[in-house]
Protein backbone atom coordinates (compact mmCIF):
# COMPACT_ATOMS: atom_id res chain seq x y z
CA UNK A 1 88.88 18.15 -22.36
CA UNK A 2 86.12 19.97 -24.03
CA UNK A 3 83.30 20.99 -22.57
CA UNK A 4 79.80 19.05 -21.71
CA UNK A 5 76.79 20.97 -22.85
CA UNK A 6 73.91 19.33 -21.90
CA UNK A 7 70.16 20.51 -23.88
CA UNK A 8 67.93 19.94 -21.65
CA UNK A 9 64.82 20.73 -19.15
CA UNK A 10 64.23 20.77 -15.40
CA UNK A 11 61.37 18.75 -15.63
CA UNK A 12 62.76 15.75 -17.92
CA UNK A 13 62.90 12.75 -17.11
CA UNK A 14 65.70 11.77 -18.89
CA UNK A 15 67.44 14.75 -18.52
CA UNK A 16 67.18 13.98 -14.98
CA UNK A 17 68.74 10.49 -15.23
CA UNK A 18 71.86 11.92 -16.97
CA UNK A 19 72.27 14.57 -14.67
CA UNK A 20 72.35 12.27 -11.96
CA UNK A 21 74.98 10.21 -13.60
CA UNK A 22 76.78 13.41 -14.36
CA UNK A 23 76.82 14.20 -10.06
CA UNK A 24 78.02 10.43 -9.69
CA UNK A 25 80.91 11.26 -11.77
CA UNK A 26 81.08 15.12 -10.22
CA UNK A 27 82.07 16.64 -13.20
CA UNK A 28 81.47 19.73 -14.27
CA UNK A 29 79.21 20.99 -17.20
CA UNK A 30 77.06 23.97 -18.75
CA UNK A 31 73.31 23.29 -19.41
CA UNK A 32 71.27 24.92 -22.07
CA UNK A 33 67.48 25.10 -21.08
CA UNK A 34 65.46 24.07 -23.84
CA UNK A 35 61.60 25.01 -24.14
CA UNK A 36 59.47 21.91 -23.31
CA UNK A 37 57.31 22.09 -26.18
CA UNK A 38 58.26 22.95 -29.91
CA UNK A 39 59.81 25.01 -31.51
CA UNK A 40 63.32 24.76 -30.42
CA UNK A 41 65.24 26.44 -33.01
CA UNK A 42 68.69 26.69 -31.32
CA UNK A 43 68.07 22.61 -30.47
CA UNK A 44 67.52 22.24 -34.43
CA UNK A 45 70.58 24.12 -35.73
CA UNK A 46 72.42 21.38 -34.29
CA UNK A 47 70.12 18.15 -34.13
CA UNK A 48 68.50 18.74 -37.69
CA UNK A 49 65.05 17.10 -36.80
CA UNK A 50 65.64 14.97 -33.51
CA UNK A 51 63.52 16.93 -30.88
CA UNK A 52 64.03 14.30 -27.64
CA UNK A 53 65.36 15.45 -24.61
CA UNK A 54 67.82 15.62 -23.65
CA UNK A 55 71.00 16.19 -26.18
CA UNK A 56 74.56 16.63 -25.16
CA UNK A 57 76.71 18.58 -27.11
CA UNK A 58 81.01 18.44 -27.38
CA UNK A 59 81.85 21.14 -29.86
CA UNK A 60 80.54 19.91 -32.85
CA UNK A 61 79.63 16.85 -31.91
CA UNK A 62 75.93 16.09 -30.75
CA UNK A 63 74.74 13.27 -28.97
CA UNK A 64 71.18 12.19 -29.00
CA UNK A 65 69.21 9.68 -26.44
CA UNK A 66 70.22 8.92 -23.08
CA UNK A 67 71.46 5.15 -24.20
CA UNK A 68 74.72 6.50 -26.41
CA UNK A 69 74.88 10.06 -23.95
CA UNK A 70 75.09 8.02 -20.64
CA UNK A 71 78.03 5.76 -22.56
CA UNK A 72 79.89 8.73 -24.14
CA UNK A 73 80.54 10.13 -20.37
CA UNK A 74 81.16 6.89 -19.27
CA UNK A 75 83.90 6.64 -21.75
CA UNK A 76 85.20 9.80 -21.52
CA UNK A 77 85.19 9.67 -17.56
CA UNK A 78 85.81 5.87 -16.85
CA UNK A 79 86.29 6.38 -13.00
CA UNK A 80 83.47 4.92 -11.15
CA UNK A 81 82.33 3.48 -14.56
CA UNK A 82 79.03 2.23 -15.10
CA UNK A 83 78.98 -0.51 -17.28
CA UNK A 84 80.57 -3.31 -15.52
CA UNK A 85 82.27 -5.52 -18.62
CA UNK A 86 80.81 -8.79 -16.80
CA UNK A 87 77.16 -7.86 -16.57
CA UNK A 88 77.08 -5.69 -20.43
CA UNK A 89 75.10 -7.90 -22.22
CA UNK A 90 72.31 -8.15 -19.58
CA UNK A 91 72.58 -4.46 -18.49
CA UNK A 92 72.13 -3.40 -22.13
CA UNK A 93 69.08 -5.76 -22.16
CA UNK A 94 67.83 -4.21 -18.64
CA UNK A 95 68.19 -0.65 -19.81
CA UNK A 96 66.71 -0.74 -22.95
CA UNK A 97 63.04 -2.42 -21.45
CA UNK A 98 63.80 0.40 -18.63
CA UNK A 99 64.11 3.47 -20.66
CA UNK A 100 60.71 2.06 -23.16
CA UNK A 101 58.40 -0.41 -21.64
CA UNK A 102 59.01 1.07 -17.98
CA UNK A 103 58.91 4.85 -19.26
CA UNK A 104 55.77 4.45 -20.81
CA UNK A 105 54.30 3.10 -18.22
CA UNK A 106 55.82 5.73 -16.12
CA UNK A 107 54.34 8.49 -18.05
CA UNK A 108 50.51 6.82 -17.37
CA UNK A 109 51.00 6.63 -13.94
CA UNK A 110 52.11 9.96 -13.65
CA UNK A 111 50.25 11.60 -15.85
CA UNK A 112 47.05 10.26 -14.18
CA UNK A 113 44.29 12.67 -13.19
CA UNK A 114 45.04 13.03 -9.12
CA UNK A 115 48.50 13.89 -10.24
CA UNK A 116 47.70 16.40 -12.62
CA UNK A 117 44.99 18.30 -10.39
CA UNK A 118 48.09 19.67 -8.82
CA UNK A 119 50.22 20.16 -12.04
CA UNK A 120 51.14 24.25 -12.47
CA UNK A 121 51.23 23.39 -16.22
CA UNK A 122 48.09 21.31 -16.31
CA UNK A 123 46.46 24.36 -14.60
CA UNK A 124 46.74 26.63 -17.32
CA UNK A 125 44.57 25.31 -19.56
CA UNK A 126 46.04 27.08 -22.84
CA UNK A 127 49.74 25.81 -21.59
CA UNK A 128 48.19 22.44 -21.07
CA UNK A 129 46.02 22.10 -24.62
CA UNK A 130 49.91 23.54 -26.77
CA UNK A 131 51.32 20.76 -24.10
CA UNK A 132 49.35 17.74 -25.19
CA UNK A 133 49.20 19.08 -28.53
CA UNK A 134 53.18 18.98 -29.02
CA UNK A 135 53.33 15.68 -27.60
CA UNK A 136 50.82 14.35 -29.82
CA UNK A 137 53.17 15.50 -32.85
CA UNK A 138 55.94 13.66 -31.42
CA UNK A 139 54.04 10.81 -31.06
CA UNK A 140 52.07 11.05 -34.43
CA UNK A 141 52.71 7.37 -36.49
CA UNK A 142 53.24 5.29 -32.83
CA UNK A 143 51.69 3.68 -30.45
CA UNK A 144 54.72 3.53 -28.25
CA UNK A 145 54.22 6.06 -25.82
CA UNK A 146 50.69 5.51 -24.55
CA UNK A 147 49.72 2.73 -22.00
CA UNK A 148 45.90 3.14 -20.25
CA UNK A 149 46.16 3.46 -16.72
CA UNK A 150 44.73 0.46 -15.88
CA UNK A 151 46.89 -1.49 -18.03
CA UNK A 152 49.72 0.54 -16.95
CA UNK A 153 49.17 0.77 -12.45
CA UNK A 154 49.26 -3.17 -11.94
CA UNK A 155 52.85 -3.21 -14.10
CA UNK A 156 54.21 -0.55 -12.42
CA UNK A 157 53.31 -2.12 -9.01
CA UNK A 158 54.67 -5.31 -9.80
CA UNK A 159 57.97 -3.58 -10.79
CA UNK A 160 58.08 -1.05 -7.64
CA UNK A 161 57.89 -4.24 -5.07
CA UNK A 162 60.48 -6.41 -6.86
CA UNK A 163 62.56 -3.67 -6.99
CA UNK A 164 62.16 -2.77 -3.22
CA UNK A 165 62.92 -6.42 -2.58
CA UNK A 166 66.17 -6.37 -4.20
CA UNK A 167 67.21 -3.00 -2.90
CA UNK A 168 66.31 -4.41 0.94
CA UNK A 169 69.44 -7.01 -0.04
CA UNK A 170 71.67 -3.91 -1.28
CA UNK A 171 72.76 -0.23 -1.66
CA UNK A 172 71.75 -0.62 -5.14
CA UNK A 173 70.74 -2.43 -8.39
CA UNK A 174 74.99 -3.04 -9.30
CA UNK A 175 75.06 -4.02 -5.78
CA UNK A 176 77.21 -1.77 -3.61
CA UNK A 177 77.86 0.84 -6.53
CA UNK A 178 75.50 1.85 -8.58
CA UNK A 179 75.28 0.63 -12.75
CA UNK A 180 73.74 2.37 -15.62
CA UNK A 181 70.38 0.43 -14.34
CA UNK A 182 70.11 2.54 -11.19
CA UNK A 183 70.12 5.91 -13.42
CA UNK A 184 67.55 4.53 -15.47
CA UNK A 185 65.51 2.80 -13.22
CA UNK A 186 65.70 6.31 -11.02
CA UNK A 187 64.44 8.46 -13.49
CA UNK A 188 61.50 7.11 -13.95
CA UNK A 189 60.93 6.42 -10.16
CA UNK A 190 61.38 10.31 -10.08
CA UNK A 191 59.24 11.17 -12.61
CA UNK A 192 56.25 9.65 -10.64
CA UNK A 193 57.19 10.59 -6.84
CA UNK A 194 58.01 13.94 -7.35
CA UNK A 195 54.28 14.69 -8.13
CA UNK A 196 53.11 15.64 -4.50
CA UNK A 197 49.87 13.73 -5.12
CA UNK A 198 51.85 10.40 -5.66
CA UNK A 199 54.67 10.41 -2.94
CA UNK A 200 52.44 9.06 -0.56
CA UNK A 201 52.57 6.04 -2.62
CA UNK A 202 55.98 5.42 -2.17
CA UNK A 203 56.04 4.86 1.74
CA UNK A 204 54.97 0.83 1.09
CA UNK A 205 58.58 0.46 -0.46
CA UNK A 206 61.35 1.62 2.04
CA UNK A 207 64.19 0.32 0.77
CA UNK A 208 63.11 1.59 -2.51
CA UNK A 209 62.59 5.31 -0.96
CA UNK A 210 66.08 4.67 0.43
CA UNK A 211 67.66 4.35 -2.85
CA UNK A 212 66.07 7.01 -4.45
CA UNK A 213 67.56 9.30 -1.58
CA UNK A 214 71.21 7.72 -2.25
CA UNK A 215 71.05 8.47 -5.96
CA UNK A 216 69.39 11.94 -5.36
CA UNK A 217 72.62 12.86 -3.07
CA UNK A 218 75.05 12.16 -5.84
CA UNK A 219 73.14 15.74 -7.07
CA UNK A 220 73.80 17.09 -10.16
CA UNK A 221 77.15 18.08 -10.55
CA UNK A 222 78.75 21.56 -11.01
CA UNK A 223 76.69 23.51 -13.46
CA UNK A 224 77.35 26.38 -15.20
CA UNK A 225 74.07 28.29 -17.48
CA UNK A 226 74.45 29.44 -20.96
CA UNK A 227 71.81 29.68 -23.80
CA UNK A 228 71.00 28.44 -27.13
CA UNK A 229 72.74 30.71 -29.32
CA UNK A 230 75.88 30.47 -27.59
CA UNK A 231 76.36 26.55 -27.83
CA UNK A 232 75.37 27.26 -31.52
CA UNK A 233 78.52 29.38 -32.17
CA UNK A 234 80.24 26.75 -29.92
CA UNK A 235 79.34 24.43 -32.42
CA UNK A 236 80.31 26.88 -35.44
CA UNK A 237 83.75 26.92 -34.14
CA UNK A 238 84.35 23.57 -33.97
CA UNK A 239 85.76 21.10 -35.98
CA UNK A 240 84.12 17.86 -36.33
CA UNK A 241 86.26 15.26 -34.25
CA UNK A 242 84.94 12.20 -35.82
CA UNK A 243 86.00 10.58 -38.71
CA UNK A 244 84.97 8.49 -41.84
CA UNK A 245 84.67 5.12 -41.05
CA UNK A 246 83.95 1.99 -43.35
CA UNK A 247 80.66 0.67 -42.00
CA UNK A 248 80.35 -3.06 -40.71
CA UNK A 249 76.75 -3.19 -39.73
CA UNK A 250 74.80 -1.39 -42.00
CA UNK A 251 72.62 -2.61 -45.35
CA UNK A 252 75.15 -3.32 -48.51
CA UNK A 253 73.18 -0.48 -50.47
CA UNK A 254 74.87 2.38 -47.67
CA UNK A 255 78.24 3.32 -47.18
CA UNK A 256 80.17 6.51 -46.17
CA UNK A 257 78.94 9.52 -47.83
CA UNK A 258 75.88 8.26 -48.42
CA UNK A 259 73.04 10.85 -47.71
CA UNK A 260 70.50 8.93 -44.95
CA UNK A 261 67.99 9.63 -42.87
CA UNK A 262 68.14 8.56 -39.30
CA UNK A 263 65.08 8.42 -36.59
CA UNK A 264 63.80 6.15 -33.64
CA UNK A 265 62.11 3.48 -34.08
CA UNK A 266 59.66 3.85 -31.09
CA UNK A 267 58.09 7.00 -31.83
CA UNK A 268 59.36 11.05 -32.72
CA UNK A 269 59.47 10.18 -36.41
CA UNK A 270 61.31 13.07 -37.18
CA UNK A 271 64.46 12.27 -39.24
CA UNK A 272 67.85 13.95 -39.39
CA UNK A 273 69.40 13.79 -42.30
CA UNK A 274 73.10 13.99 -43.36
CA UNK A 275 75.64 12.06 -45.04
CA UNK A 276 77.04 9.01 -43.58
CA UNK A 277 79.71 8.96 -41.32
CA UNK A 278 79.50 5.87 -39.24
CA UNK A 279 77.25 3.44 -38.53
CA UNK A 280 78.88 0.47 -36.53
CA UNK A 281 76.88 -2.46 -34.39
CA UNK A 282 76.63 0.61 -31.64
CA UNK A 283 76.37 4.01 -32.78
CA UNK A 284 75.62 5.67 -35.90
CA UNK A 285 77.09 9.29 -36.98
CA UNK A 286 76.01 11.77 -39.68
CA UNK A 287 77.50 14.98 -40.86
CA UNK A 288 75.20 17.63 -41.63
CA UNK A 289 75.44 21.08 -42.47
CA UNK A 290 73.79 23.66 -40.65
CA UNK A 291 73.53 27.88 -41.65
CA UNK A 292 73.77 28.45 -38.24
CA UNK A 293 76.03 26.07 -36.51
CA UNK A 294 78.35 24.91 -39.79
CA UNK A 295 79.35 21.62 -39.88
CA UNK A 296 78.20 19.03 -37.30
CA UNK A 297 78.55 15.39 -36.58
CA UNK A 298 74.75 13.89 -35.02
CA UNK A 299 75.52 10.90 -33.58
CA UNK A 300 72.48 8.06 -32.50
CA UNK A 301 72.67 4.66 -31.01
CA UNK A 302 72.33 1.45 -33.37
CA UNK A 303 69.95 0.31 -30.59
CA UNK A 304 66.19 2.00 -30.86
CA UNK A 305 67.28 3.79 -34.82
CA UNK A 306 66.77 3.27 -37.70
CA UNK A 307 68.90 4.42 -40.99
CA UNK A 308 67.43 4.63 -44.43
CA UNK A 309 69.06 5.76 -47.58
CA UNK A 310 67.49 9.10 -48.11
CA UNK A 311 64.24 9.89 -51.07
């Protein structure tokens, strides 16, 4: 089978919830380390404009956002699957408010000022000012990604006991093996108790602390380094796997080999653009062409995108 290549950081959330899911399955994979802020011009070669983290690349295929990576592994590794057929509809539901409503309010809580006074990035005050300033880009347009605090503490609270009452009645959310809803529910847990400052906090939910130590020993898998250019030329090399498709969920006005533009719908309003592939009631796939990495097939969930007939 070919090869996982997973674009990503160490300190990304969401890169954090697929490697996790990537330990679960113990597979093996190479990562490519992407820089945290823009520019990322190996990460554009093969994305053409989608800048969230993390990506996950199979030869000339490229997979963007957590929702369609997490189900493209599942699929391709169905052992110890993930999406349990007789709970999909209200997983898909669950994940989706996890992975937007709970992340933001994830990212206020840990981005508050007692967690930052200890931040290594938020210490260097030229590193932090290029930080927020790249995040403000990706946010530019939205109001999606910022919560106050005070709006933000009492939800999170109210989510943090319900879910240590639940996990005091199991191993985990699935029940005694964990679903897609313990990988995202984890990674933003992480994101907020790694921060020295915060742990403390998580002592008043035991069974919740308990979990996050089960998921964290599934670890990360077998890992293998390479960098940016090299999963370029990977990509070069490589034939496009996916094929033409007649669309059935899609407006009347687009069909294959139509030239779109895709983006989220939340916020990182930065379209690819290519010509229509697919674009079914889950996924939607564009070919571009790249001068670096040749021809490449993006592919985005239907869920959270948005697909416009290009100006």
């Amino acid at each position: 089978m070919t090869d996982l290549i997973l674009h990503q950081y160490a300190a990304s959330p969401f890169s954090e919830k697929v490697r996790c899911l990537l330990g679960y399955k113990q597979l093996s994979y190479r990562t490519v380390e992407i820089p945290i802020i823009m520019p990322k011009p190996d990460l554009m070669a093969l994305t053409g404009g989608y800048r969230k983290t993390p990506v996950l690349q199979i030869g000339a295929e490229i997979y963007c956002d957590t929702a369609l990576i997490c189900r493209v592994i599942d699929r391709l590794y169905p052992a110890n699957s993930v999406y349990p057929l007789e709970q999909a509809a209200a997983l898909g539901a669950a994940v989706h408010w996890t992975d937007t409503f709970l992340f933001k309010v994830s990212v206020a809580v840990a981005f508050q000022p007692k967690a930052l006074a200890g931040s290594d990035l938020f210490s260097d005050q030229a590193a932090a000012a290029a930080f927020m300033a790249d995040r403000a880009e990706l946010s530019k347009g939205s109001t999606e990604l910022g919560i106050d605090l005070k709006i933000a503490v009492p939800y999170w609270t109210m989510h943090m006991q319900r879910l240590d009452a639940q996990l005091s009645t199991a191993d985990f959310l699935g029940g005694d093996k964990p679903n897609v809803l313990d990988f995202s529910t984890y990674h933003c847990c992480w994101f907020v108790y790694k921060n020295e400052a915060l742990k403390p906090e998580l002592e008043q939910f035991p069974a919740l602390a308990q979990w996050m130590l089960r998921i964290a020993g599934f670890g990360h898998g077998e890992i293998v380094s390479i960098n940016g250019e090299e999963a370029v030329a990977i990509a070069r090399d490589s034939d496009i796997a996916t094929a033409p498709k007649a669309t059935d969920f899609v407006d009347e006005q687009l069909s294959v080999g139509t030239s779109v533009d895709v983006m989220p719908i939340d916020y990182g309003f930065q379209p690819t653009q290519g010509e229509l592939l697919l674009a079914s009631t889950e996924e939607i796939v564009i070919k571009r062409v790249d001068e670096r990495a040749g021809n490449v097939a993006v592919h985005f969930p239907r869920l959270g995108f948005q697909v416009n007939a290009s100006q």
